[in-house]
C-alpha atoms as a PDB file:
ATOM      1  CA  UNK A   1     151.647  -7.249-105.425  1.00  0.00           C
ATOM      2  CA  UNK A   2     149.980  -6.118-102.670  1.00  0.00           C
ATOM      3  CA  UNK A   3     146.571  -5.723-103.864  1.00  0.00           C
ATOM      4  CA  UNK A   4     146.720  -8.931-106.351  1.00  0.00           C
ATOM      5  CA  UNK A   5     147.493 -10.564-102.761  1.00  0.00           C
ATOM      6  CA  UNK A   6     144.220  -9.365-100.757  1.00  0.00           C
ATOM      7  CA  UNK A   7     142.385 -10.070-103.925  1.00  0.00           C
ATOM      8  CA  UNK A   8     143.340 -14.033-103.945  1.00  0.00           C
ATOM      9  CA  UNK A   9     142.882 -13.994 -99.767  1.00  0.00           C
ATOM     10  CA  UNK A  10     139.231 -12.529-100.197  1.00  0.00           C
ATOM     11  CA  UNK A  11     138.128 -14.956-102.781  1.00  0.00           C
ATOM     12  CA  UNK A  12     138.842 -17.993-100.577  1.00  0.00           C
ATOM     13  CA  UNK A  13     137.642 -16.637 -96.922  1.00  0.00           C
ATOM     14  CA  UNK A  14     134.925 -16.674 -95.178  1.00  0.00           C
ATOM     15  CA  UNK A  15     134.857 -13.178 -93.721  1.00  0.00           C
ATOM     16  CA  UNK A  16     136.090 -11.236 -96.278  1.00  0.00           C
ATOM     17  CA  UNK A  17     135.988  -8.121 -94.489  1.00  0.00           C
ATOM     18  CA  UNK A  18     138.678  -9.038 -92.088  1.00  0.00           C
ATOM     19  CA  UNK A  19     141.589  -9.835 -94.316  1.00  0.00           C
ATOM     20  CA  UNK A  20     144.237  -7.427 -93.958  1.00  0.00           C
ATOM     21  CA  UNK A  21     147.730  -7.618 -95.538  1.00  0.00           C
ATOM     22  CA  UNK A  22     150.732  -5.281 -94.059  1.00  0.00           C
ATOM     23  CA  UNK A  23     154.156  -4.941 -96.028  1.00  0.00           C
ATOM     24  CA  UNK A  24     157.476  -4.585 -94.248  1.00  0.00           C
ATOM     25  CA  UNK A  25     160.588  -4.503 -96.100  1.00  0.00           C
ATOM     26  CA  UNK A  26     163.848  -5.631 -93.406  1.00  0.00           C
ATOM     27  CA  UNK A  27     167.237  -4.554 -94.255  1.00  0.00           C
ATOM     28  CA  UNK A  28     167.089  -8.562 -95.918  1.00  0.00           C
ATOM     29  CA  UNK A  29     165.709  -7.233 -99.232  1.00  0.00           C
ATOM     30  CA  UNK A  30     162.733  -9.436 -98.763  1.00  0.00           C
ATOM     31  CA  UNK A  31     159.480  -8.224 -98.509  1.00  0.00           C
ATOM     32  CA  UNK A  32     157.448  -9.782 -95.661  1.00  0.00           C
ATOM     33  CA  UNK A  33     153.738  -9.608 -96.447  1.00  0.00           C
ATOM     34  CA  UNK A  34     152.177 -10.244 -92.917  1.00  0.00           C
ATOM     35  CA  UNK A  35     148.084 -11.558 -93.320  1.00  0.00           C
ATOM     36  CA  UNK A  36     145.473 -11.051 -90.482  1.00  0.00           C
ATOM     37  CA  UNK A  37     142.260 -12.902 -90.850  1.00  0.00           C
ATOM     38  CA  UNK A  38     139.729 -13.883 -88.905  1.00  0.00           C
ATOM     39  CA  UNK A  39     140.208 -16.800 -86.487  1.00  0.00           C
ATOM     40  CA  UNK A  40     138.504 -19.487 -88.942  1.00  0.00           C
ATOM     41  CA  UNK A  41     139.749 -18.251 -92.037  1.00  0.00           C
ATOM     42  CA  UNK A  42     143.408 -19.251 -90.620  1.00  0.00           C
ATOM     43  CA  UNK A  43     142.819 -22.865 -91.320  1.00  0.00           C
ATOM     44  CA  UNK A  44     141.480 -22.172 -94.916  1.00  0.00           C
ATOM     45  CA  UNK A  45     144.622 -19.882 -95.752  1.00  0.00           C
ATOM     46  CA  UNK A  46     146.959 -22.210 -94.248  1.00  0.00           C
ATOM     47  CA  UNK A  47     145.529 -25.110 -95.725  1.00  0.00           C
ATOM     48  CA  UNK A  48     145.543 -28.901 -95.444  1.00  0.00           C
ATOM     49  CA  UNK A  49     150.048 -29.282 -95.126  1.00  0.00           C
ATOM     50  CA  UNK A  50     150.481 -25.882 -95.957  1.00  0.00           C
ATOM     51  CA  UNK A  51     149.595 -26.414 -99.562  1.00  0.00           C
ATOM     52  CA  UNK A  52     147.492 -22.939 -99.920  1.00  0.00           C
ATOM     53  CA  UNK A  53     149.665 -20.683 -98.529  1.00  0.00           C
ATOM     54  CA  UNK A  54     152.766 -22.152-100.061  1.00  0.00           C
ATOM     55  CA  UNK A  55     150.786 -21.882-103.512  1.00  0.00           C
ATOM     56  CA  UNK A  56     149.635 -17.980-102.507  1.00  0.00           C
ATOM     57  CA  UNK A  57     153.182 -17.457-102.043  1.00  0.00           C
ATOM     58  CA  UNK A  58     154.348 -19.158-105.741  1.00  0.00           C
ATOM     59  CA  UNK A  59     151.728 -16.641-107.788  1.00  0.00           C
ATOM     60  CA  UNK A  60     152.818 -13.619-105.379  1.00  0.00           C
ATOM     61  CA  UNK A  61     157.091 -14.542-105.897  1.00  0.00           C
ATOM     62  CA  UNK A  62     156.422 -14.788-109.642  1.00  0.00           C
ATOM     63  CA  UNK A  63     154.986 -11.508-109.778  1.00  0.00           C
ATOM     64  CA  UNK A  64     157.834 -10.743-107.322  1.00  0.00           C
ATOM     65  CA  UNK A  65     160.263 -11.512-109.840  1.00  0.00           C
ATOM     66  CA  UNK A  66     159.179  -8.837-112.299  1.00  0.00           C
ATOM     67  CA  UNK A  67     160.169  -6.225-109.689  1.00  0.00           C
ATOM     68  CA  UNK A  68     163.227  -7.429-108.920  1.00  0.00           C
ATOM     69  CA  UNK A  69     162.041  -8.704-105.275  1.00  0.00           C
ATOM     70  CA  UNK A  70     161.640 -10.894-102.880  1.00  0.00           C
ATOM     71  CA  UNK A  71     158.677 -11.795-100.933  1.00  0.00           C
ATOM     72  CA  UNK A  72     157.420 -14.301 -98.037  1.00  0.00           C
ATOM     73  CA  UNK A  73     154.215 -14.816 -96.535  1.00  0.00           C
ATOM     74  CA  UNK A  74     153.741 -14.703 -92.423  1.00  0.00           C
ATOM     75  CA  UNK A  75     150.063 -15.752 -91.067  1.00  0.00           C
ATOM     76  CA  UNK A  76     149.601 -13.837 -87.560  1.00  0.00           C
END
């Protein structure tokens, strides 16, 4: 999931080279997938209401689903 995530993020920023995606797992049972980006990129990962990282979040939870998990995105 992981990988397919950083995959989508690099194909819509500007600075590809500064995308980086941590995991952390809580005692929840959701995985948190954490994205740094560079400072402009935010804005374009965010998107206009939300609307691209809520749809990042869809295609990563229905991959999600085939492992049994749980996932949310966090922009830092």
């Amino acid at each position: 999931m992981e990988t397919t995530l950083i995959n989508l993020l690099k194909s819509i920023v500007n600075h590809p080279d500064d995308v980086t995606v941590s995991a952390e797992e809580p005692q929840t049972g959701i995985v948190i997938y954490t994205i740094t980006a560079h400072e402009e990129d935010k804005g374009i990962i965010i998107g206009k209401g939300g609307r691209t990282i809520k749809a990042l979040n869809d295609i990563i939870a229905v991959k999600a689903v085939k492992e049994n998990k749980r996932v949310s995105l966090k922009v830092e």
